[in-house]
Structure formats: C-alpha cells, structure tokens
Protein backbone atom coordinates (compact mmCIF):
# COMPACT_ATOMS: atom_id res chain seq x y z
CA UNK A 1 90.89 235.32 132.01
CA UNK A 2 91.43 235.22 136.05
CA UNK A 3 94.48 234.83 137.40
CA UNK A 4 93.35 233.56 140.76
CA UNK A 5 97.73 233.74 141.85
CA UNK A 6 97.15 237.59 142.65
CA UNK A 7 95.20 238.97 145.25
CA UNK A 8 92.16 240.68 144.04
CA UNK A 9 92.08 239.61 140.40
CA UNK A 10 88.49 239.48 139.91
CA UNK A 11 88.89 243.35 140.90
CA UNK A 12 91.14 243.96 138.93
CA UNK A 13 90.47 242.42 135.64
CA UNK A 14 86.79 244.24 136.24
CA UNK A 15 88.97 247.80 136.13
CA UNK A 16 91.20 246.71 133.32
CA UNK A 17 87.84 246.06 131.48
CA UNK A 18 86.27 249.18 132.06
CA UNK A 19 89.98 251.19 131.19
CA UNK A 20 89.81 249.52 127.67
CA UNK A 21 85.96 250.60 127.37
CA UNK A 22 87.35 254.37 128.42
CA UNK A 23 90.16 254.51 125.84
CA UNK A 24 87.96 252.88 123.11
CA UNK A 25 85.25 255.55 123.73
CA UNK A 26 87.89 258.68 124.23
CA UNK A 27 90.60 257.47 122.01
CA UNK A 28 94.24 258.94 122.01
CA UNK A 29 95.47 262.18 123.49
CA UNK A 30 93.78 263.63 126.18
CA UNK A 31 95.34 265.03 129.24
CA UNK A 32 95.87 262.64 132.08
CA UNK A 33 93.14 264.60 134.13
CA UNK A 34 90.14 263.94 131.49
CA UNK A 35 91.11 259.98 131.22
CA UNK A 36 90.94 259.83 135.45
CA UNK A 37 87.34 261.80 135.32
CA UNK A 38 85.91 259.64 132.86
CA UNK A 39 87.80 256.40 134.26
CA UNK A 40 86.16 257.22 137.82
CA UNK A 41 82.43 258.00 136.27
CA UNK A 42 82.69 254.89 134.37
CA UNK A 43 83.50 253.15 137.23
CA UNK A 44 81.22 254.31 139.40
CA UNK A 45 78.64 253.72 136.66
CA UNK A 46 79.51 250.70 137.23
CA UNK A 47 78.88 250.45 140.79
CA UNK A 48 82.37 250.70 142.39
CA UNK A 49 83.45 252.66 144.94
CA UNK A 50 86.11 255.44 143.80
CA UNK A 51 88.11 257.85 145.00
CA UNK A 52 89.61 260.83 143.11
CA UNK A 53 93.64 262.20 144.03
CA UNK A 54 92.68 260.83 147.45
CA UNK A 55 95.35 262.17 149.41
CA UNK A 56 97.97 259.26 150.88
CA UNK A 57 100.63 259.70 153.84
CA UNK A 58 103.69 257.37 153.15
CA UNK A 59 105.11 256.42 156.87
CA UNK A 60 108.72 255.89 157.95
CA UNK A 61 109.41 254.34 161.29
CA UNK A 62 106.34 255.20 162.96
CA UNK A 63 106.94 259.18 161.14
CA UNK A 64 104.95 260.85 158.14
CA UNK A 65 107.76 261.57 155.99
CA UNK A 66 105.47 262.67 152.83
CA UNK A 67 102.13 262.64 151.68
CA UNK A 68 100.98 262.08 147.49
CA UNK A 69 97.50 262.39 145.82
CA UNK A 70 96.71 258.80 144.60
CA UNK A 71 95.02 258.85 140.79
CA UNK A 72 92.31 256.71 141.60
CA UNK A 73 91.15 254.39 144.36
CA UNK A 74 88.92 251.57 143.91
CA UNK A 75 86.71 250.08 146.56
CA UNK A 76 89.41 250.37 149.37
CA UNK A 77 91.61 247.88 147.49
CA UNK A 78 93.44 249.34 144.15
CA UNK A 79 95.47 252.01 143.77
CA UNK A 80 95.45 253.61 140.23
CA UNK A 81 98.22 255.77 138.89
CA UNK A 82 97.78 256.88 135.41
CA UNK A 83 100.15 257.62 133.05
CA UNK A 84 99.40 259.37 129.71
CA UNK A 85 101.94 259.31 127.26
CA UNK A 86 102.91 258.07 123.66
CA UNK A 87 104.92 255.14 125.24
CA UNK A 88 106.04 253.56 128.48
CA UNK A 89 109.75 255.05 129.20
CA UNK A 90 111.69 253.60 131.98
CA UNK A 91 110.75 256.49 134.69
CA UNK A 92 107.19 255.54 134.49
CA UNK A 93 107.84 252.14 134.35
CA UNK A 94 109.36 252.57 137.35
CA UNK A 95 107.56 254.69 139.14
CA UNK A 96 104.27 252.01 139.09
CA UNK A 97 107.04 249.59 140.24
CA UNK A 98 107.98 251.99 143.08
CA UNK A 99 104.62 252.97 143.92
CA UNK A 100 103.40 249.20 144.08
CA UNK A 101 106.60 247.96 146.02
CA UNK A 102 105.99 250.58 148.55
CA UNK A 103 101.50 250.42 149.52
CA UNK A 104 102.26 248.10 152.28
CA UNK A 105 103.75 251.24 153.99
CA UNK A 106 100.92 253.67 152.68
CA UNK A 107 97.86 254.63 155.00
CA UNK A 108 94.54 256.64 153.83
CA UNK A 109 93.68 259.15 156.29
C-alpha cells in the first residue's frame, strides 16, 4: 500500500519489494557485501538506476568535514544503508536515524 504522506513512496515501496524478493531468494546469513551485490543486480534488473558505496561528502558551513561510502543509491533519490545482523540494536537503529536526519546536508560528487 502507498503512503502518498512521504516523498517518493512509489520509489520506495518498489525497493522494499524487490529487498523482500532478495532475502526470500538468499535467505539468512550472508555478509552485508553479498546482500548489497545482489540487492543492486536485482534492482537494476529491474530497470533502476543504482549506485554501489558511491562515495558522499557531508558539508559543514560551506567546509567538507568528512566523506562516507553510501550502500546503495537508487535513481538519484534513495539512499540505502544496509545492516546485516540477527536483530536491530539501538546503534543501528540509530545510525539510519542519523544518516536520514542528516541527507539534506549530503552532496554526491
């Protein structure tokens, strides 16, 4: 179901989609590297744009003050950060929070 209330849902409820067709295919326990492979060729299967740890510069005041590789990026629009693990502890929780609170600063070379 859409929730038109978010920007890009359509997008995203496409992704989520092809994530559950991933882990139903793979099943549990693979590395974090082998779930972002076969997340970005099913993806691009699909026929959306994706880039792989494309590399991010966070700016402060005008200054580059650090740089991260991004997991995925879909069509220009959705950052993915994957997270393998056997559940969801507060750091990681936290870190999508921190990540997501902070893309309005974020700018792909």
């Amino acid at each position: 179901m859409i929730d038109s209330t978010y920007k890009h849902s359509e997008l995203t409820e496409a992704i989520i989609g092809v994530f559950y067709e991933v882990y139903n295919e793979l099943g549990f326990g693979f590395l974090e590297s082998v779930y972002r492979k076969s997340l970005q060729l099913a993806l691009e299967q699909r026929g959306f744009k994706v880039q792989s740890e494309a590399p991010i510069s966070v700016f402060f005041r005008g200054q580059n003050v650090g740089d991260f590789k991004a997991d995925l990026i879909v069509n220009d629009l959705i950052l993915l950060e994957l997270k393998t693990c056997v559940c969801v502890i507060e750091r990681n929780r936290m870190n999508c929070v921190s990540v997501r609170g902070k893309a309005r600063v974020l700018a792909v070379p």
